[in-house]
C-alpha atoms as a PDB file:
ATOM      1  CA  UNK A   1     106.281 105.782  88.366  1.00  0.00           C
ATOM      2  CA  UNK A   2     108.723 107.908  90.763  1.00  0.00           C
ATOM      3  CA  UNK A   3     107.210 111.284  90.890  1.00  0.00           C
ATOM      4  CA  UNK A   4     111.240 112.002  91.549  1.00  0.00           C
ATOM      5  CA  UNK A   5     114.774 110.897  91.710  1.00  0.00           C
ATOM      6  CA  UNK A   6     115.229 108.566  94.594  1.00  0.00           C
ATOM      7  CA  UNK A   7     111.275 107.680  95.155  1.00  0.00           C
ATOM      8  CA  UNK A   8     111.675 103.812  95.236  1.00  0.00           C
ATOM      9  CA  UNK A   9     110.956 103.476  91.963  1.00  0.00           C
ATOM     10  CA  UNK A  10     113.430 100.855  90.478  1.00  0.00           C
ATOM     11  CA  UNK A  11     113.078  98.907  94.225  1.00  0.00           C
ATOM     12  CA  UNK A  12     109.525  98.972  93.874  1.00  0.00           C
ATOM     13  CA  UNK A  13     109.951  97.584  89.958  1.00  0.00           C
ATOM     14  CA  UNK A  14     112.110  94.648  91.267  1.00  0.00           C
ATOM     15  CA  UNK A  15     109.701  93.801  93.770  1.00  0.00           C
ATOM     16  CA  UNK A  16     106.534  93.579  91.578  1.00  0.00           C
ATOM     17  CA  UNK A  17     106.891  90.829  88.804  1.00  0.00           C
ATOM     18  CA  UNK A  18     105.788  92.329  85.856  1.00  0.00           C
ATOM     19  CA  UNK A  19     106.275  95.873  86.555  1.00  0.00           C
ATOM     20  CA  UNK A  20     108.633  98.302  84.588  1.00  0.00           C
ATOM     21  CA  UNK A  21     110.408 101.805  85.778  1.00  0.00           C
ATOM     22  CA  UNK A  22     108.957 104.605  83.724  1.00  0.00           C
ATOM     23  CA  UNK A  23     111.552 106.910  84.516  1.00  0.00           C
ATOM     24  CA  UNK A  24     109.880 109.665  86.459  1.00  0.00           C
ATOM     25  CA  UNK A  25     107.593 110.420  83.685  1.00  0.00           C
ATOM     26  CA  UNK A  26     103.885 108.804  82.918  1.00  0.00           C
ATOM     27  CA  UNK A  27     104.093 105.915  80.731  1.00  0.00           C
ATOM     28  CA  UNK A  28     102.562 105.624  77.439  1.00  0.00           C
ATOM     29  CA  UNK A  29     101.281 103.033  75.184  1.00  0.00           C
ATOM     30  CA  UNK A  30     101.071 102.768  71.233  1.00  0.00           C
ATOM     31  CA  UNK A  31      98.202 100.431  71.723  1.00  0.00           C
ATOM     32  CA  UNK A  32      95.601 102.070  74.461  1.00  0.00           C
ATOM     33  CA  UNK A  33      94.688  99.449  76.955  1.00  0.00           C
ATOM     34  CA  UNK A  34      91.272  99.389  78.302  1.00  0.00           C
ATOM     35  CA  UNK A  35      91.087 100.895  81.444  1.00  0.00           C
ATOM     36  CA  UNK A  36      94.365 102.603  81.334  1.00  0.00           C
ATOM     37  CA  UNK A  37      98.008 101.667  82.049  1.00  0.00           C
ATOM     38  CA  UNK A  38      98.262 100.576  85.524  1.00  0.00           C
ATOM     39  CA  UNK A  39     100.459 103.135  87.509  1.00  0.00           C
ATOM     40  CA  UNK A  40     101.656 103.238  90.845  1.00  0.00           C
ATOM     41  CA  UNK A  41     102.864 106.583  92.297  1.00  0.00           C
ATOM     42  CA  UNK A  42     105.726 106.576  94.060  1.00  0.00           C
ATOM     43  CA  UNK A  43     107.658 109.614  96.571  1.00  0.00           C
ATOM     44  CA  UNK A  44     109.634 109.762  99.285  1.00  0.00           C
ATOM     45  CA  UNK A  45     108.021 111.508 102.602  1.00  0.00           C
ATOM     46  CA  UNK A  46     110.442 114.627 102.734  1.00  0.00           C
ATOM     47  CA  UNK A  47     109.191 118.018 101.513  1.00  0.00           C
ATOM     48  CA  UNK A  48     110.437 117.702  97.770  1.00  0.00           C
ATOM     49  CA  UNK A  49     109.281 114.662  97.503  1.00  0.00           C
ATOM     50  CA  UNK A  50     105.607 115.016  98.574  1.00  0.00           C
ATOM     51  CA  UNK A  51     105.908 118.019  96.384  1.00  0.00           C
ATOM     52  CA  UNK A  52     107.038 116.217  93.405  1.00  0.00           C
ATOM     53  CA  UNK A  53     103.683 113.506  94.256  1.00  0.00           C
ATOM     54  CA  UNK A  54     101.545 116.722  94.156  1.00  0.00           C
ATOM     55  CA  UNK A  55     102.718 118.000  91.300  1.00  0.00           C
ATOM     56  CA  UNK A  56     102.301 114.697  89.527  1.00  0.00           C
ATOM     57  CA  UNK A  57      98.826 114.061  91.179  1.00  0.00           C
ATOM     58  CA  UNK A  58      97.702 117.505  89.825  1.00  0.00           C
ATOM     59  CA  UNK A  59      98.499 116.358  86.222  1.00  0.00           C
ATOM     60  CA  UNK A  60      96.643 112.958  86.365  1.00  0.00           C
ATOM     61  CA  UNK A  61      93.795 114.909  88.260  1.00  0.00           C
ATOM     62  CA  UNK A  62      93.683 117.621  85.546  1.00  0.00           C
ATOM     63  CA  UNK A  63      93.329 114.845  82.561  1.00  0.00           C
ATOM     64  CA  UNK A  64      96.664 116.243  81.034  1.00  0.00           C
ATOM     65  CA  UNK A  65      97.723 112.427  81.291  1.00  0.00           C
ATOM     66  CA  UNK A  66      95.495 110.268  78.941  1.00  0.00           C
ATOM     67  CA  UNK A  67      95.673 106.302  79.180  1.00  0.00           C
ATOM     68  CA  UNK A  68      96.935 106.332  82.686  1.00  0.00           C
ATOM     69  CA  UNK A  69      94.994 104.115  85.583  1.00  0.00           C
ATOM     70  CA  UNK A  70      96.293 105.623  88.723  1.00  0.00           C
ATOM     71  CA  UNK A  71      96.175 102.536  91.389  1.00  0.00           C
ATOM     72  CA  UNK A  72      97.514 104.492  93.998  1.00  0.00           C
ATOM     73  CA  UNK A  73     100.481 106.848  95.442  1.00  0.00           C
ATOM     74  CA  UNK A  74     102.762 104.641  97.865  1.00  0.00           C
ATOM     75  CA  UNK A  75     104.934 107.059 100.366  1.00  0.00           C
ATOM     76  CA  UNK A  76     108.399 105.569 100.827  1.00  0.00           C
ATOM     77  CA  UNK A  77     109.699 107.292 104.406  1.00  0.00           C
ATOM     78  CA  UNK A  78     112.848 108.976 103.595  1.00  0.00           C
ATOM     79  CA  UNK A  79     114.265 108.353 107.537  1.00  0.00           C
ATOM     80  CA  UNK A  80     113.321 106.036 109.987  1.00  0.00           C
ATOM     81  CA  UNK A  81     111.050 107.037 113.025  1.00  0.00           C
ATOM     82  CA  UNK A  82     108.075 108.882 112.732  1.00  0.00           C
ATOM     83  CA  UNK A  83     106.885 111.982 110.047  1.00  0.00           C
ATOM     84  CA  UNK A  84     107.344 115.451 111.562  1.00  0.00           C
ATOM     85  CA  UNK A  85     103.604 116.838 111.972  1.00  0.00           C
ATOM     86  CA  UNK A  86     104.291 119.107 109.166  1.00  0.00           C
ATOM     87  CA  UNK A  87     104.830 116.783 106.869  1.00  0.00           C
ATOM     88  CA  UNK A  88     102.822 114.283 108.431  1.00  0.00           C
ATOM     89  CA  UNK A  89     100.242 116.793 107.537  1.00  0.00           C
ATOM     90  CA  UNK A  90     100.983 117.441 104.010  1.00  0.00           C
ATOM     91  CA  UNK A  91     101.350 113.776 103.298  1.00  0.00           C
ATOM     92  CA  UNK A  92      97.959 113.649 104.327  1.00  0.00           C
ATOM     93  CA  UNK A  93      97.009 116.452 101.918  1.00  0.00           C
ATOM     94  CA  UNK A  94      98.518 115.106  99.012  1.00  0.00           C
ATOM     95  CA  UNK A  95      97.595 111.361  99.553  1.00  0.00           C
ATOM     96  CA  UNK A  96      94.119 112.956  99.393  1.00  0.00           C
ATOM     97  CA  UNK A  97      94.677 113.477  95.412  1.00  0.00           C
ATOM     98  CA  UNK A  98      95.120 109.635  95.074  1.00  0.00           C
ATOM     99  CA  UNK A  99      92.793 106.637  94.892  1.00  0.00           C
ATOM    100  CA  UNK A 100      94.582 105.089  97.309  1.00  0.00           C
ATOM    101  CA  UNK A 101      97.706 105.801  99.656  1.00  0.00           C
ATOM    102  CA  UNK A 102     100.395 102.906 101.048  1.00  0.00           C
ATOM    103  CA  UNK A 103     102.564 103.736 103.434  1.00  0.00           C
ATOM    104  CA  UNK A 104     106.263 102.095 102.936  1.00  0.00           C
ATOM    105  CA  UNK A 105     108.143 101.937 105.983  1.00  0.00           C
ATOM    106  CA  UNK A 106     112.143 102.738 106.199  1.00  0.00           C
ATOM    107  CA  UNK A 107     114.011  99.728 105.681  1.00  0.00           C
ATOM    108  CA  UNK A 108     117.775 100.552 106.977  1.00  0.00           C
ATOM    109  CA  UNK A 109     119.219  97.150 105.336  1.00  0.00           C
ATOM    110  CA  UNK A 110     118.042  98.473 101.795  1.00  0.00           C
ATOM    111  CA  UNK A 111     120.962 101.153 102.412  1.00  0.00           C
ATOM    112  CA  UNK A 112     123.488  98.627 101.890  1.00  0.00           C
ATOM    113  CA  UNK A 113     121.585  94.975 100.323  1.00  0.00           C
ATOM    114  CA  UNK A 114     118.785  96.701  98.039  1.00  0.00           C
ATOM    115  CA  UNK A 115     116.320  93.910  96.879  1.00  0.00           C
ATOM    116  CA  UNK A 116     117.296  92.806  93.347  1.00  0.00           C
ATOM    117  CA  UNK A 117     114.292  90.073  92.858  1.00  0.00           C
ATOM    118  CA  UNK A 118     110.906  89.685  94.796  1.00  0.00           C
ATOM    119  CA  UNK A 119     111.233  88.068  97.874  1.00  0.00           C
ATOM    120  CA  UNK A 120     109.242  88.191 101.077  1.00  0.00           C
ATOM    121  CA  UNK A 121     111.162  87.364 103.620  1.00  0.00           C
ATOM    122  CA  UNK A 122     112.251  90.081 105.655  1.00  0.00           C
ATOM    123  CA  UNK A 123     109.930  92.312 104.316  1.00  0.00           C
ATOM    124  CA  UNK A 124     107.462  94.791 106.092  1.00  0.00           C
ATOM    125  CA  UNK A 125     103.854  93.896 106.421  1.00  0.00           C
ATOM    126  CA  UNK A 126     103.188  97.186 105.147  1.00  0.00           C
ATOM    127  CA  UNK A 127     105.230  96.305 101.829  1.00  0.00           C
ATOM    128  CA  UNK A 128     103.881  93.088 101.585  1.00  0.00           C
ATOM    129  CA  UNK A 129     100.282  94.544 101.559  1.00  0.00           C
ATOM    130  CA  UNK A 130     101.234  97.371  99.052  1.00  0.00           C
ATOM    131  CA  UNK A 131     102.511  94.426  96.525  1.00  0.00           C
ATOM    132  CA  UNK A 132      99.554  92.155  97.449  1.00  0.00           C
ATOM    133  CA  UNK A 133      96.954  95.085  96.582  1.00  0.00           C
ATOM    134  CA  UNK A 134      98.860  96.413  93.453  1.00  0.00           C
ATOM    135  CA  UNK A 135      98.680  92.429  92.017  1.00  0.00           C
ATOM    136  CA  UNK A 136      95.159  92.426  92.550  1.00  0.00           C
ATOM    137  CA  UNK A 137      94.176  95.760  91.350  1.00  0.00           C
ATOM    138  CA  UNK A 138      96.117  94.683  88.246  1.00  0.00           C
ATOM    139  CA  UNK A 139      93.587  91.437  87.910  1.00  0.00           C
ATOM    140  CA  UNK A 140      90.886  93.336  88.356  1.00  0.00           C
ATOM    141  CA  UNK A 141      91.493  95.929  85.862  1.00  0.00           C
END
């Protein structure tokens, strides 16, 4: 789930076999499935964006969200090079809200040749893991 326009969302949903784009909002079932439906967070590392995770993290925290397994909140950098301390900060403080945090590293090519199926090659390690440890939370749960 994007917790905002632009998170990585439908990337992240082309890169995950099985997964679907919820359209910025929590996904619900008809049929409640044990344990919850599997979620990924996703947000971009600027202000609005770790705002937007916050904001969305508060709701799942708060119970307002029913049927939802939160796996984890993955921050996509929104520019290459390192976080500004601020925000390096915050991103701390919000990943704190989450089971989990993955870090997704600015990939310049996606600007122009976006993934459109899952394939490895040329990807991050960082992105690798995050996909590896979202397919195996999935087993487990």
């Amino acid at each position: 789930m994007g917790a905002h326009g632009g998170s990585g969302e439908s990337t992240f949903a082309k890169l995950l076999p099985g997964s679907v784009e919820s359209q910025h909002t929590w996904p619900q079932s008809a049929t409640p499935l044990p344990g919850g439906i599997p979620v990924v967070l996703m947000a971009r590392t600027n202000l609005s964006g770790l705002e937007s995770a916050r904001n969305a993290l508060t709701q799942w925290a708060s119970g307002t969200v029913p049927g939802i397994q939160l796996l984890g909140l993955a921050l996509v950098s929104d520019a290459p090079g390192k976080l500004p301390k601020p925000l390096k900060d915050f991103a701390h403080l919000v990943g704190g809200g989450a089971p989990r945090v993955w870090r997704v590293p600015w990939m310049e090519q996606w600007r122009t040749d976006p993934p459109t199926a899952p394939d490895p090659r040329g990807m991050p390690a960082e992105l690798r893991k995050l996909i590896k440890s979202v397919q195996v939370l999935i087993q487990k749960s």
